[in-house]
C-alpha atoms as a PDB file:
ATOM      1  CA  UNK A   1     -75.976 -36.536 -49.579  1.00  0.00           C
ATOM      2  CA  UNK A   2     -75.780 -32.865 -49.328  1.00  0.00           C
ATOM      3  CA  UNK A   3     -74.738 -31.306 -46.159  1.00  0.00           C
ATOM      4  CA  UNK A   4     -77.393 -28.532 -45.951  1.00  0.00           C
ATOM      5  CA  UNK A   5     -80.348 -28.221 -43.589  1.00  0.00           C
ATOM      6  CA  UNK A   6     -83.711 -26.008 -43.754  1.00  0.00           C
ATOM      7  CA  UNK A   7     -86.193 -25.405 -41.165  1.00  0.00           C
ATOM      8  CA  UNK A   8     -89.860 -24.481 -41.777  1.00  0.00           C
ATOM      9  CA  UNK A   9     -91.630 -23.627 -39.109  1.00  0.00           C
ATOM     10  CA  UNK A  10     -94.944 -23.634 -39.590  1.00  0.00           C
ATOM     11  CA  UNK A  11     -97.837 -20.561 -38.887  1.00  0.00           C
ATOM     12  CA  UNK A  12    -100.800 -22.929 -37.878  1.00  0.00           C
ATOM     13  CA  UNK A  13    -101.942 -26.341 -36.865  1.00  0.00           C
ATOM     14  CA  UNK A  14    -102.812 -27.021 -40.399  1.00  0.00           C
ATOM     15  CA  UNK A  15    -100.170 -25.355 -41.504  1.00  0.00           C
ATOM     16  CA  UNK A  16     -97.984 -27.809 -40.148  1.00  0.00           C
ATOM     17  CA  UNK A  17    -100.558 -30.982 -41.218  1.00  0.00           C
ATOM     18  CA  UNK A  18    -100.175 -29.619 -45.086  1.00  0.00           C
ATOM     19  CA  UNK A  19     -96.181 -29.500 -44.802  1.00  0.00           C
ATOM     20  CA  UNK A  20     -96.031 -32.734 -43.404  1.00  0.00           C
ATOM     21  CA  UNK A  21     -98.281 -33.990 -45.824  1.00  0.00           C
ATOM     22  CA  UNK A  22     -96.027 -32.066 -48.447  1.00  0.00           C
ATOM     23  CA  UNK A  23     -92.405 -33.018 -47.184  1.00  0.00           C
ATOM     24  CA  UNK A  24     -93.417 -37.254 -47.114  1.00  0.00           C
ATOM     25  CA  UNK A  25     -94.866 -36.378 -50.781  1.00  0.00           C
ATOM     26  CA  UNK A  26     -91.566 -35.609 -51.631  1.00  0.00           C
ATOM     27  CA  UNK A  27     -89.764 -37.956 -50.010  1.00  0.00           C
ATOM     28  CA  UNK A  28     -87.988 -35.572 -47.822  1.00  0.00           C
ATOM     29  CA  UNK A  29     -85.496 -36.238 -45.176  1.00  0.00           C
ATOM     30  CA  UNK A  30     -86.769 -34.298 -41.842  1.00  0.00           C
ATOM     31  CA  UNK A  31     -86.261 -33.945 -38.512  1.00  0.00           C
ATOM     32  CA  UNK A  32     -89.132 -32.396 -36.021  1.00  0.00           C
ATOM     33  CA  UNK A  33     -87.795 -29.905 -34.008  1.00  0.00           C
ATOM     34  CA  UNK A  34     -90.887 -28.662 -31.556  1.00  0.00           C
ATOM     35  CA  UNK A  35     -93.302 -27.850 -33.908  1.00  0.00           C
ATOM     36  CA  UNK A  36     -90.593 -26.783 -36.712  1.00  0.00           C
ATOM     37  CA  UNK A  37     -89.265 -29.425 -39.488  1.00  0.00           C
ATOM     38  CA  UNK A  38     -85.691 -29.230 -40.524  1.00  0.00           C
ATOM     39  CA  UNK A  39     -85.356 -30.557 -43.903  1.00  0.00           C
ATOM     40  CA  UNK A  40     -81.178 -32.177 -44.558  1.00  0.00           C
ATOM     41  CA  UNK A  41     -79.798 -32.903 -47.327  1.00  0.00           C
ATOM     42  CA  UNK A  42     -80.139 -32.460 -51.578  1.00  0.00           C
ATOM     43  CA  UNK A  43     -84.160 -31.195 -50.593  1.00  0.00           C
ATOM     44  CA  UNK A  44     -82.987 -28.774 -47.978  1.00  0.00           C
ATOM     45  CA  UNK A  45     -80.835 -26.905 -50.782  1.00  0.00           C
ATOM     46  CA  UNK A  46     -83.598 -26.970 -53.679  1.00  0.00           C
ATOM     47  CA  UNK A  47     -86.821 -25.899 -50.525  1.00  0.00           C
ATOM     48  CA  UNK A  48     -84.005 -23.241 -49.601  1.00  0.00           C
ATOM     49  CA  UNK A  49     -83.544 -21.810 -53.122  1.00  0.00           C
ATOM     50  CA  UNK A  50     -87.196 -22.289 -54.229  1.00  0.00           C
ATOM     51  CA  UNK A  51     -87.806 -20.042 -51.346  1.00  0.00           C
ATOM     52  CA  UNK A  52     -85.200 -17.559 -52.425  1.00  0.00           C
ATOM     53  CA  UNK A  53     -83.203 -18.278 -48.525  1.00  0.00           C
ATOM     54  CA  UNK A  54     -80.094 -19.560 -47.504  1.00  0.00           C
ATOM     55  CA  UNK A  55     -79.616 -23.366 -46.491  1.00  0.00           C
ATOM     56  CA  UNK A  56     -77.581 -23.445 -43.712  1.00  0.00           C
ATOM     57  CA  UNK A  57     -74.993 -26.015 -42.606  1.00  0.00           C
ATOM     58  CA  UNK A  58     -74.581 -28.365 -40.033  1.00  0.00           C
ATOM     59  CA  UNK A  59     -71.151 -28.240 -40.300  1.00  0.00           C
ATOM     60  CA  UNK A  60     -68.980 -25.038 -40.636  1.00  0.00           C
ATOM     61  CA  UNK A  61     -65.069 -24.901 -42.155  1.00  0.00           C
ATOM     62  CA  UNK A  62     -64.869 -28.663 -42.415  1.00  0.00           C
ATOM     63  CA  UNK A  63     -66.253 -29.426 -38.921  1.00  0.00           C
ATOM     64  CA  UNK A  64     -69.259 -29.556 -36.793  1.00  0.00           C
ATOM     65  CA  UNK A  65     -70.842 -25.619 -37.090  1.00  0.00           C
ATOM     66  CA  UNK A  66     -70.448 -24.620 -33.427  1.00  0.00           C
ATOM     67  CA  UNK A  67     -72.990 -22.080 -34.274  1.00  0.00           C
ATOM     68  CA  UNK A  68     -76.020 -24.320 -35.281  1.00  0.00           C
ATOM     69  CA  UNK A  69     -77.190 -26.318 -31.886  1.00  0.00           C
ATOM     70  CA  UNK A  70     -79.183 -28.824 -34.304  1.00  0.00           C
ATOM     71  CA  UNK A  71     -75.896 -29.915 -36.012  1.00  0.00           C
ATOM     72  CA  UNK A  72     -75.453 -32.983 -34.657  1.00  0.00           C
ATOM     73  CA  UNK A  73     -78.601 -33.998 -35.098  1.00  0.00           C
ATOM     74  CA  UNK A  74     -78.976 -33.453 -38.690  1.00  0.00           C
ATOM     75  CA  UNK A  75     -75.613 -34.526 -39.461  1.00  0.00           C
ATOM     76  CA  UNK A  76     -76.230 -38.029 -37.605  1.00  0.00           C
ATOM     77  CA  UNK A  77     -79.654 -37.961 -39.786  1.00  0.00           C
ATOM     78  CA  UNK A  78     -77.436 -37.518 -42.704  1.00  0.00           C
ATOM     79  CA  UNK A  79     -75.462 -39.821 -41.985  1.00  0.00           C
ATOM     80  CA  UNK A  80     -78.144 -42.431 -41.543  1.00  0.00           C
ATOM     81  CA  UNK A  81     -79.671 -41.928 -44.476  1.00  0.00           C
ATOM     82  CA  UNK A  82     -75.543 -42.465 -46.591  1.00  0.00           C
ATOM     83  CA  UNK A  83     -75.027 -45.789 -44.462  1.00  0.00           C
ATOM     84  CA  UNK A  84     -77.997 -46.895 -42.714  1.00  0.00           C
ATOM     85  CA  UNK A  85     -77.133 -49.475 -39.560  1.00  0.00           C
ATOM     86  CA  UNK A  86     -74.151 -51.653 -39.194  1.00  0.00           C
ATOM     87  CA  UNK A  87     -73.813 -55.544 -37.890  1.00  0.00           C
ATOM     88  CA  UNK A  88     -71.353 -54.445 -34.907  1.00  0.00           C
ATOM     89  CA  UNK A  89     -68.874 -55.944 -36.570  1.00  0.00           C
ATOM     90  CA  UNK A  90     -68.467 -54.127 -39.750  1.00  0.00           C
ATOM     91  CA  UNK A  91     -65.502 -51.785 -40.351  1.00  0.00           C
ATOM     92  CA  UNK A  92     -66.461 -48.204 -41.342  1.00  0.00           C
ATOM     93  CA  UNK A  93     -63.723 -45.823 -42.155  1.00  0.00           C
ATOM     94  CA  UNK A  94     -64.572 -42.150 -42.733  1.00  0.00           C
ATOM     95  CA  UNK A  95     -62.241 -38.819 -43.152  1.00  0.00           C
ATOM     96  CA  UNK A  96     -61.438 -36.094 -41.169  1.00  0.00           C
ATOM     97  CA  UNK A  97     -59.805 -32.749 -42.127  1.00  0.00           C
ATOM     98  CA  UNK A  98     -56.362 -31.722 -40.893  1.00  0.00           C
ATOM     99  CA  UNK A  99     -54.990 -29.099 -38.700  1.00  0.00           C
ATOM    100  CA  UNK A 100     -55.804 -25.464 -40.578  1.00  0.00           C
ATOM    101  CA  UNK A 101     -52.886 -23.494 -41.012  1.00  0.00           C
ATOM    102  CA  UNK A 102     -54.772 -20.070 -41.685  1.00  0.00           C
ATOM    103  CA  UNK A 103     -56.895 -20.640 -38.836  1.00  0.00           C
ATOM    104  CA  UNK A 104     -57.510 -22.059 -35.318  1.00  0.00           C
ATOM    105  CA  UNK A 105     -60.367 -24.523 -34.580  1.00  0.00           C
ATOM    106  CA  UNK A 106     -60.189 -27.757 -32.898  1.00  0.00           C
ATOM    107  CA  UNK A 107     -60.918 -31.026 -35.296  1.00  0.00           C
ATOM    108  CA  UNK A 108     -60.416 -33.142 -32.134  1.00  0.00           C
ATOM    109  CA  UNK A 109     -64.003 -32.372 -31.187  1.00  0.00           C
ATOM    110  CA  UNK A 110     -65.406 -33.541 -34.370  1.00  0.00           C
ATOM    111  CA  UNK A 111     -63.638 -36.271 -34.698  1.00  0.00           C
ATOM    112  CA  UNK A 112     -64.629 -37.979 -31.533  1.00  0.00           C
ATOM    113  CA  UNK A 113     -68.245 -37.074 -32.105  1.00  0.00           C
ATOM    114  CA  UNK A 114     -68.564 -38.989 -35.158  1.00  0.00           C
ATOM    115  CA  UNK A 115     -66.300 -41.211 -34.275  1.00  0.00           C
ATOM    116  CA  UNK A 116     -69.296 -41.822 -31.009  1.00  0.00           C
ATOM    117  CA  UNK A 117     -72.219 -41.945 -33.677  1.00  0.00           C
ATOM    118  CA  UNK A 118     -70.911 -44.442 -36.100  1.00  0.00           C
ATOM    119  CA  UNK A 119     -70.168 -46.395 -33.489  1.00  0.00           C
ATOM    120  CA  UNK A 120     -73.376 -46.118 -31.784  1.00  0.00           C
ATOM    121  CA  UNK A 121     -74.983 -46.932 -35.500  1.00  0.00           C
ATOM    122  CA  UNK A 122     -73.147 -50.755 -35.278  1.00  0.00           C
ATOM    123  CA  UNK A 123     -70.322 -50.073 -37.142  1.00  0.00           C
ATOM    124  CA  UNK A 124     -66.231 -49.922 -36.059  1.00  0.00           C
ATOM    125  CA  UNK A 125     -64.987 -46.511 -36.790  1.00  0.00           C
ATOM    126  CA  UNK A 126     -61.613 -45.392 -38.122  1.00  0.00           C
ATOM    127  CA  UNK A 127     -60.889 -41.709 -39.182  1.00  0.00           C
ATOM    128  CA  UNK A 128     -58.893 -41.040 -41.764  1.00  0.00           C
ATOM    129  CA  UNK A 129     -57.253 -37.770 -43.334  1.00  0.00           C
ATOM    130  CA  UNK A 130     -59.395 -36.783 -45.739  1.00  0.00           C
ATOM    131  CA  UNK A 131     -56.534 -35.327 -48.109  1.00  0.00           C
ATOM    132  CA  UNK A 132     -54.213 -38.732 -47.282  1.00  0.00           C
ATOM    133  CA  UNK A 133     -57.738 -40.730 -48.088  1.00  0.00           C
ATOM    134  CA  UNK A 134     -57.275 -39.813 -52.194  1.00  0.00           C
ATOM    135  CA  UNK A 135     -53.750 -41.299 -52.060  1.00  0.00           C
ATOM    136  CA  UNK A 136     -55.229 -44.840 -52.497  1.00  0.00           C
ATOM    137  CA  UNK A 137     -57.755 -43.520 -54.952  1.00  0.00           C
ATOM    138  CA  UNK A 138     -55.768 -41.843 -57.213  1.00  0.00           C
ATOM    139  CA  UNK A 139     -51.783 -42.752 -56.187  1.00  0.00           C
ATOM    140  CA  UNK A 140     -51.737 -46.736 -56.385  1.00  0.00           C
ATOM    141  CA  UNK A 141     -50.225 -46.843 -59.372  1.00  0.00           C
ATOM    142  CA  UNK A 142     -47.836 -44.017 -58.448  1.00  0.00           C
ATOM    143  CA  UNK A 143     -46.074 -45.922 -55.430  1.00  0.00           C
ATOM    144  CA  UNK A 144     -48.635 -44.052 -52.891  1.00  0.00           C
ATOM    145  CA  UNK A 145     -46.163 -40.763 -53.713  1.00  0.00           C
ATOM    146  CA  UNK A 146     -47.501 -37.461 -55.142  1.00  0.00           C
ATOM    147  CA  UNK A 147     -49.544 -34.126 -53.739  1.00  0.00           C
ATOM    148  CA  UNK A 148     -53.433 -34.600 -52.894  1.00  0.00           C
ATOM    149  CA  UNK A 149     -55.936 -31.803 -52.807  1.00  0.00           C
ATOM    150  CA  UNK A 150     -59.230 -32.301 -51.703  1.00  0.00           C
ATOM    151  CA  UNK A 151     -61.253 -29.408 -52.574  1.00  0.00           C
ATOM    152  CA  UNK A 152     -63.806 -29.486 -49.688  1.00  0.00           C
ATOM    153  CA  UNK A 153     -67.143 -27.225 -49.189  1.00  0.00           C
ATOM    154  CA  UNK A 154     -65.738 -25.726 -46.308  1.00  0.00           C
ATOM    155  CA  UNK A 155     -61.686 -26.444 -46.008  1.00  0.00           C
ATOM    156  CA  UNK A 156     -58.975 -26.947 -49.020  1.00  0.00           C
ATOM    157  CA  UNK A 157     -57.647 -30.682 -47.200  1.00  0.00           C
ATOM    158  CA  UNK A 158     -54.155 -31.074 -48.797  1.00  0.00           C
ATOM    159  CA  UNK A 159     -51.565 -34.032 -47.925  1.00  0.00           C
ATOM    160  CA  UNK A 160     -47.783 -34.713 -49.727  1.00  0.00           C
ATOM    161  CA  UNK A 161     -47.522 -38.570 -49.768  1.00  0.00           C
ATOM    162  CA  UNK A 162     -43.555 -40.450 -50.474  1.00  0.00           C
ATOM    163  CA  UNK A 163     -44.207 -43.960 -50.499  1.00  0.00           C
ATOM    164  CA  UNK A 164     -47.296 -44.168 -48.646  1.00  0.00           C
ATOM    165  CA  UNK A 165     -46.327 -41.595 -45.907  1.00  0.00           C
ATOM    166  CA  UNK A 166     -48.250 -38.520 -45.692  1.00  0.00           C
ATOM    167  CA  UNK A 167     -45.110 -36.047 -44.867  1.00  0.00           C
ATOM    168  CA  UNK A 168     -47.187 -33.048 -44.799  1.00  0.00           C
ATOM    169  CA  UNK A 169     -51.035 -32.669 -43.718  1.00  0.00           C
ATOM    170  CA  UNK A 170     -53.186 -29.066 -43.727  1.00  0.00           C
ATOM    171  CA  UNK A 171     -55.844 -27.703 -44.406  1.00  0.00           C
ATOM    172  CA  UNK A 172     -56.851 -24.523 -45.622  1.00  0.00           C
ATOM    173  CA  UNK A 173     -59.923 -22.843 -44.054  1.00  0.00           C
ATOM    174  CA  UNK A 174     -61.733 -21.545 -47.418  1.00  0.00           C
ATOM    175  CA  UNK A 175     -63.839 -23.757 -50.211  1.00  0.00           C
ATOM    176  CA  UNK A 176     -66.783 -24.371 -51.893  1.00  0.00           C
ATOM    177  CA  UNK A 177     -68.783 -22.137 -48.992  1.00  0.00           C
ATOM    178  CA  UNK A 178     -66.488 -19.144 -49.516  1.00  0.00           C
ATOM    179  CA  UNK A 179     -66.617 -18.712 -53.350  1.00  0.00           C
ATOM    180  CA  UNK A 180     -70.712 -19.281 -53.181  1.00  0.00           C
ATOM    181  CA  UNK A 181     -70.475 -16.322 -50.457  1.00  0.00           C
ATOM    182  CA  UNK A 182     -67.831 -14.306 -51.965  1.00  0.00           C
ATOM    183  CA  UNK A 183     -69.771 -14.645 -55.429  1.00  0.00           C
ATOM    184  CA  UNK A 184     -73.070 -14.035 -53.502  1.00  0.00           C
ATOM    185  CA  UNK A 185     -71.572 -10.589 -52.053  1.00  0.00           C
ATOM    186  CA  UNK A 186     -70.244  -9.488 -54.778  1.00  0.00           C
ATOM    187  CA  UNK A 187     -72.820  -9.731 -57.346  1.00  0.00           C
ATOM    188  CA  UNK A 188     -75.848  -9.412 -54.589  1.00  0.00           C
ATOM    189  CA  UNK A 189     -76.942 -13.061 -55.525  1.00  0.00           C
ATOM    190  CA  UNK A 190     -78.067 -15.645 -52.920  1.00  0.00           C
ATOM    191  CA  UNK A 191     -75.671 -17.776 -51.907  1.00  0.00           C
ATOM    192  CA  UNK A 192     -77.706 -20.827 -52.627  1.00  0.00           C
ATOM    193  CA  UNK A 193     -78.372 -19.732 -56.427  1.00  0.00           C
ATOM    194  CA  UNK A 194     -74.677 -19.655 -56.441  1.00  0.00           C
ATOM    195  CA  UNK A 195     -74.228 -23.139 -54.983  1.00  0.00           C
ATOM    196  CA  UNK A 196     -76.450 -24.510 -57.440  1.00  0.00           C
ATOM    197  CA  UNK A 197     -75.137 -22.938 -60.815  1.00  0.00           C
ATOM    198  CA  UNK A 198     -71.723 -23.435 -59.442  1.00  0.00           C
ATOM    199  CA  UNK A 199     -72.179 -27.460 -59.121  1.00  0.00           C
ATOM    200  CA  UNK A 200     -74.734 -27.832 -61.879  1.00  0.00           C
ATOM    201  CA  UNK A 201     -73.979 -25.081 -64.188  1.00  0.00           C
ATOM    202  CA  UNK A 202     -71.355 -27.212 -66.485  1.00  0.00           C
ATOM    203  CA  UNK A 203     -69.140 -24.321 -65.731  1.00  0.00           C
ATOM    204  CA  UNK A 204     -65.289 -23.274 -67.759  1.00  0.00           C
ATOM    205  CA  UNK A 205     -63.888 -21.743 -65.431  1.00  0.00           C
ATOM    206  CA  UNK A 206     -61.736 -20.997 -68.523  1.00  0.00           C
ATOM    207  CA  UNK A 207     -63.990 -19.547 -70.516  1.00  0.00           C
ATOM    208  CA  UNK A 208     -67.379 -19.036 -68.201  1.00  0.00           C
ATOM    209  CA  UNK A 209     -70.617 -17.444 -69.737  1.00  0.00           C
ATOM    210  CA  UNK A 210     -72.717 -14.803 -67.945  1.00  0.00           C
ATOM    211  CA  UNK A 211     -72.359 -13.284 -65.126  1.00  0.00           C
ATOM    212  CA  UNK A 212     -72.573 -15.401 -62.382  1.00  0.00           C
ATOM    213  CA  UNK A 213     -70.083 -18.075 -64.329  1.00  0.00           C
ATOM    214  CA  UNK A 214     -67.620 -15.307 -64.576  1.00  0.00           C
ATOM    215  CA  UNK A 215     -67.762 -14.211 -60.754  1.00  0.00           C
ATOM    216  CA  UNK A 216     -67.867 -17.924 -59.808  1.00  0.00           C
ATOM    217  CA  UNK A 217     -64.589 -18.280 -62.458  1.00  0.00           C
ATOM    218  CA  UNK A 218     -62.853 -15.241 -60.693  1.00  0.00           C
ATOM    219  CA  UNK A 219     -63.081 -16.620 -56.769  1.00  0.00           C
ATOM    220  CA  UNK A 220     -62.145 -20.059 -58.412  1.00  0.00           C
ATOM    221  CA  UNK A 221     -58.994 -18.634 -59.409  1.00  0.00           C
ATOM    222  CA  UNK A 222     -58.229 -16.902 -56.268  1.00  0.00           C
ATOM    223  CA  UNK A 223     -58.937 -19.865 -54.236  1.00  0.00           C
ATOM    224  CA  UNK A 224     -56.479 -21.879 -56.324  1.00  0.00           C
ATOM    225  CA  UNK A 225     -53.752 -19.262 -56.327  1.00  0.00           C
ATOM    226  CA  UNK A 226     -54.276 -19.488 -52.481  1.00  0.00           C
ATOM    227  CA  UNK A 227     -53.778 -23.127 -52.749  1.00  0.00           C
ATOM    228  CA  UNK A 228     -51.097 -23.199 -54.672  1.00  0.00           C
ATOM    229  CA  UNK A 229     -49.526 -20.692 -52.707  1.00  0.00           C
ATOM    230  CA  UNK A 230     -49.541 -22.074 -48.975  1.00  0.00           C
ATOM    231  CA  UNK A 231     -48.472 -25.830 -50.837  1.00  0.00           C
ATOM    232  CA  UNK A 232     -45.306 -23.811 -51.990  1.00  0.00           C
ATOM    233  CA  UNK A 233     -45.173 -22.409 -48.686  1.00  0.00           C
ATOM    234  CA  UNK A 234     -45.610 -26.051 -46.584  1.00  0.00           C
ATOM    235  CA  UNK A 235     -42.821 -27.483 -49.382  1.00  0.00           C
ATOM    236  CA  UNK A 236     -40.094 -24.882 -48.783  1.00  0.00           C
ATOM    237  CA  UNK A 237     -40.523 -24.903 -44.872  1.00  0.00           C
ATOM    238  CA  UNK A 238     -40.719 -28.603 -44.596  1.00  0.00           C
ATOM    239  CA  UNK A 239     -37.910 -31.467 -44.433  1.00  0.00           C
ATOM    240  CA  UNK A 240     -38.947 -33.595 -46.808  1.00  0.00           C
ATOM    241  CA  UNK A 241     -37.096 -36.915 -47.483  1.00  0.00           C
ATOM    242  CA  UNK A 242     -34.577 -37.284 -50.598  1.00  0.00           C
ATOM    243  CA  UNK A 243     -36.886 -38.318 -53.210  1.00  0.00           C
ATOM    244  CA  UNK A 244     -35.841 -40.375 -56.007  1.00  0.00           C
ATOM    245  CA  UNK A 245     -36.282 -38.768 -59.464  1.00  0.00           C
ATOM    246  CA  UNK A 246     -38.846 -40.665 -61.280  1.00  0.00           C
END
């Protein structure tokens, strides 16, 4: 589900009947907000770019958007709609970035909140780092050892594993969010356009086609050069135990 929210608010009494009307037509997620709807999710993003506007986010740099006052809202709507309700009994673990190290924001926050919600939804709540989390998708057969980058809309998450210990944890405060408004400013695109050829565009970032693939292609590289370099940067500082040579 996307993490995205719109609000319509409506000019008339009818007004509002007819978007209603519209928004169940399309089986929209929605939440009523005095006499305004706030559309979350994959519907908020397409009603945002139909509209040539920006969706906005609940959550901002990996965490709740301390800017939007409906964000928990919609995100426990979101939420719902992933999951639905738990037994009480039922184990739910879900992932949480790490410490930025370009930036200062508190995670602790966030974490509690959700941790409150799925609870509160009948389920038992663990958090998890999100970049330790793709160890035991993609390191089982590796001895749980290697370097995992989760390339987030809002935070790089990355986590060095040796033998099922994540050593190192960080995060990296830009993503998917800053290329689509780097991109955005740079070719005077909206945003959202961006968003949308940048996840459903098929896109080389190699050898991109038009404009808008090439801009998206540039801030690509720059985010992974970024990457790359604060990785280097967390190895060198770091003690790191004696690893065996493979």
């Amino acid at each position: 589900q996307r993490d995205a929210f719109f609000k319509i608010v409506p000019k008339s009494e009818v007004n509002r009947k007819a978007i209603r009307t519209a928004l169940e037509g399309r089986r929209a997620d929605f939440i009523i907000e005095g006499d305004d709807f706030i559309v979350v999710g994959e519907n908020a993003l397409l009603m945002a770019n139909e509209r040539n506007l920006n969706a906005r986010r609940p959550m901002s740099k990996g965490v709740l958007s301390p800017q939007e006052k409906s964000s928990l809202p919609i995100l426990k709507l979101i939420i719902k709609s992933l999951i639905g309700v738990g037994g009480g009994n039922t184990n739910l673990v879900f992932s949480v970035p790490a410490d930025p190290v370009d930036d200062s924001f508190d995670i602790h926050y966030h974490t509690e909140m959700l941790k409150a919600y799925i609870k509160e939804m009948g389920f038992i709540p663990t958090p998890l780092n999100e970049g330790f989390a793709i160890a035991f998708s993609e390191l089982l057969n590796d001895n749980l050892t290697g370097i995992c980058v989760s390339w987030g809309a809002g935070l790089v998450n990355i986590a060095v594993c040796y033998e099922g210990d994540p050593v190192i944890q960080f995060a990296l405060t830009k993503g998917g969010d800053w290329i689509d408004q780097s991109v955005g400013k740079a070719i005077d695109l909206n945003p959202t356009m961006i968003q949308i050829e940048k996840e459903e565009g098929n896109i080389d970032i190699i050898n991109p086609v038009g404009k808008i693939q090439e801009a998206i292609s540039v801030y690509y590289g720059i985010l992974i050069d970024y990457a790359l370099d604060n990785i280097l940067f967390e190895l060198e500082r770091s003690k790191l135990p004696a690893f065996r040579e493979a």
